[in-house]
Protein backbone atom coordinates (compact mmCIF):
# COMPACT_ATOMS: atom_id res chain seq x y z
CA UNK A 1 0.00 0.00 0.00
CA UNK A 2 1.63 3.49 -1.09
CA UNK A 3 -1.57 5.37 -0.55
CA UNK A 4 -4.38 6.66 1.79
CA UNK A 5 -7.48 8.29 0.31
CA UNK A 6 -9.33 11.25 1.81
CA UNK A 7 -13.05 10.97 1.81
CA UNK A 8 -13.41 13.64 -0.96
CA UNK A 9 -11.06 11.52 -3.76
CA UNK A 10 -13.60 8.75 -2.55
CA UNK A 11 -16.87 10.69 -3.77
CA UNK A 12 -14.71 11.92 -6.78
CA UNK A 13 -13.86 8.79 -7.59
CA UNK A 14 -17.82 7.14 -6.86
CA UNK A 15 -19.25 10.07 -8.91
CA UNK A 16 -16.86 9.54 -11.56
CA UNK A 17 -15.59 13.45 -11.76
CA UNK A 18 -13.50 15.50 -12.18
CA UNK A 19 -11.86 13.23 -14.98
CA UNK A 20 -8.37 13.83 -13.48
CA UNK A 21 -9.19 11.76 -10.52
CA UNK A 22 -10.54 9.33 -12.11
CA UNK A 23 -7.89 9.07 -14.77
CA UNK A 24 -5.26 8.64 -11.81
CA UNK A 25 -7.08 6.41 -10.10
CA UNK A 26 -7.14 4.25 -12.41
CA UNK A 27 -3.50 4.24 -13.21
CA UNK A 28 -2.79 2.95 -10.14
CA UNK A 29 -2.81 -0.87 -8.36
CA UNK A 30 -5.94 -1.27 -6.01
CA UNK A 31 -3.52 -2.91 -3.82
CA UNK A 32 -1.26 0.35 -3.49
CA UNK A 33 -4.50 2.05 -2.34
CA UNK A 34 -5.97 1.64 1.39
CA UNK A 35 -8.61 3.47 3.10
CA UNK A 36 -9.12 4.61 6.97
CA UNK A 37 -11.63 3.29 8.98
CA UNK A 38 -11.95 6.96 9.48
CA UNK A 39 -12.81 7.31 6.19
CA UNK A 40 -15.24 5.04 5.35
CA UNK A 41 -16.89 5.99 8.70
CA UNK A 42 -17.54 9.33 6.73
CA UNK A 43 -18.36 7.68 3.45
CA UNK A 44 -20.88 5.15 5.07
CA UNK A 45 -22.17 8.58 6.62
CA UNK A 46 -23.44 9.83 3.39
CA UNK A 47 -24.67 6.48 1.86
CA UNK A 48 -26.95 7.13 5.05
CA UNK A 49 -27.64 10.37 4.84
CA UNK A 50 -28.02 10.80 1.12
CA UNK A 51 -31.92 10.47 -0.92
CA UNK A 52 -31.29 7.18 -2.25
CA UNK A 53 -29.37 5.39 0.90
CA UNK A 54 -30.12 1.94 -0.65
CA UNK A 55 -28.41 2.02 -4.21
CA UNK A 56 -25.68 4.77 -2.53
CA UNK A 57 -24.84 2.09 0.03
CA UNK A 58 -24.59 -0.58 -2.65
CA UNK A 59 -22.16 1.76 -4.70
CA UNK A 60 -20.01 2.07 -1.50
CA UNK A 61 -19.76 -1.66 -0.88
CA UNK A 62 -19.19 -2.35 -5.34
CA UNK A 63 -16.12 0.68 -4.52
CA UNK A 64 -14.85 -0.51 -1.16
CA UNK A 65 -14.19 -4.63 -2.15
CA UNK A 66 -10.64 -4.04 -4.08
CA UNK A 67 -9.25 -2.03 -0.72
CA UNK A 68 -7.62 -2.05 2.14
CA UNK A 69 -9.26 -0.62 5.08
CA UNK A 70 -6.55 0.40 7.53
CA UNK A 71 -8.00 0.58 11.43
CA UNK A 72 -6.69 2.40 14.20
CA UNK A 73 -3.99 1.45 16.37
CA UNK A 74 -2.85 2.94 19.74
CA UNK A 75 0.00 3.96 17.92
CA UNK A 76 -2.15 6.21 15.53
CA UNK A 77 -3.48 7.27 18.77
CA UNK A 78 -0.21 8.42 20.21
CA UNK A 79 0.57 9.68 16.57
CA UNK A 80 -2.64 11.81 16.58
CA UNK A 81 -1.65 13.47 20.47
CA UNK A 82 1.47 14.54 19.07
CA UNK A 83 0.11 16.02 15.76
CA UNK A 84 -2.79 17.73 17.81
CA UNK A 85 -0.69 19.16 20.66
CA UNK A 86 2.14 20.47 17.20
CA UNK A 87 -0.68 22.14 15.73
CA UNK A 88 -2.19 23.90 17.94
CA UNK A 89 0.64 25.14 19.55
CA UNK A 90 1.27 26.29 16.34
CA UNK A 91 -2.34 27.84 15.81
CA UNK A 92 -2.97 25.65 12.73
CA UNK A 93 -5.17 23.08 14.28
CA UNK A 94 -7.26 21.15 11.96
CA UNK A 95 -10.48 18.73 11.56
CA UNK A 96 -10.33 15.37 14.04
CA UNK A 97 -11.26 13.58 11.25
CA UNK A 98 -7.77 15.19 9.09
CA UNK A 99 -5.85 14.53 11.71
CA UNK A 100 -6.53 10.98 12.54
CA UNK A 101 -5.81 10.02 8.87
CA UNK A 102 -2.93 11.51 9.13
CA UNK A 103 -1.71 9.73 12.28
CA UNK A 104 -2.37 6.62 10.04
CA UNK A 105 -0.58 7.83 6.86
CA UNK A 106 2.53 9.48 8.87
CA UNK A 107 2.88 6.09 10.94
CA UNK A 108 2.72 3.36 8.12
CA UNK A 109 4.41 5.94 5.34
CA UNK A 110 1.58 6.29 3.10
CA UNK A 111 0.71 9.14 1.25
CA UNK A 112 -2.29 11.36 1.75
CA UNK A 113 -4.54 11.87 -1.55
CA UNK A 114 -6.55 14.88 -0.60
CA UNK A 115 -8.42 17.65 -2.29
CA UNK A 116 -8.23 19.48 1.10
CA UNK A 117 -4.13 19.94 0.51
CA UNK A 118 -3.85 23.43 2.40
CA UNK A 119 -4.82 21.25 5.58
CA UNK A 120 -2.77 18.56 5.64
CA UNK A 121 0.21 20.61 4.70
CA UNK A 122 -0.01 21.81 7.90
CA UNK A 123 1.18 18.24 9.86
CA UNK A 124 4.85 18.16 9.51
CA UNK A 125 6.51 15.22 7.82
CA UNK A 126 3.21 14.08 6.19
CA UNK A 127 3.00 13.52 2.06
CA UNK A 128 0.58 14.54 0.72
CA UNK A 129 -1.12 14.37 -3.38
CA UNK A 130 -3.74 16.04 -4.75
CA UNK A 131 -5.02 14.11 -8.21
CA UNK A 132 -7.65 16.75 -8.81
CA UNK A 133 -5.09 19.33 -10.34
């Protein structure tokens, strides 16, 4: 596994747009890709949420099969303290959600695909790829 997904390159990639997400996505080895639990916490969020839970759940399940989903350790959780108490000593404190991924990606070397770059930038030592641009 090389990379992590954000939940918005997941509903990029389930809604098949922008192209350039798409197009990378597919470039790439399903087994190089994993997803946090944190992640498709959020993703099975909207399946719930959304008009047509039903068929949007059934999408979710069709997209999720090829991946790894990558749970939280108490590692991540140590990882996560220090990233927290770094940022906001800094001012720069960002979403729980962002920052748990990131605890994951930083502590197994993966890379962060994001559309939400300017935040993750923030966390010190992380990688981070946008495929939208």
């Amino acid at each position: 596994m090389r990379f992590l997904l954000d939940t918005n390159i997941c509903i990029y990639i389930l809604k098949r747009k922008p192209i350039s997400v798409l197009q990378r996505f597919q470039k790439i080895d399903a087994a190089d890709i994993g997803l946090s639990i944190v992640t498709l916490a959020e993703l099975e969020y909207g399946a719930a949420k959304s008009q047509n839970p039903e068929r949007n759940r059934a999408a979710l399940e069709t997209f999720l099969q090829p991946f790894e989903i990558v749970g939280l350790t108490a590692n991540d959780a140590r990882q996560f303290g220090e990233i927290r108490a770094d940022l906001e000593r800094r001012g720069e404190l960002i979403g729980g959600y962002d920052m748990l991924i990131a605890a994951q990606a930083l502590n197994r070397g993966l890379i962060v695909v994001t559309n939400n770059v300017r935040e993750f930038r923030r966390i010190r030592g992380l990688a981070v790829e946008n495929w939208v641009d």
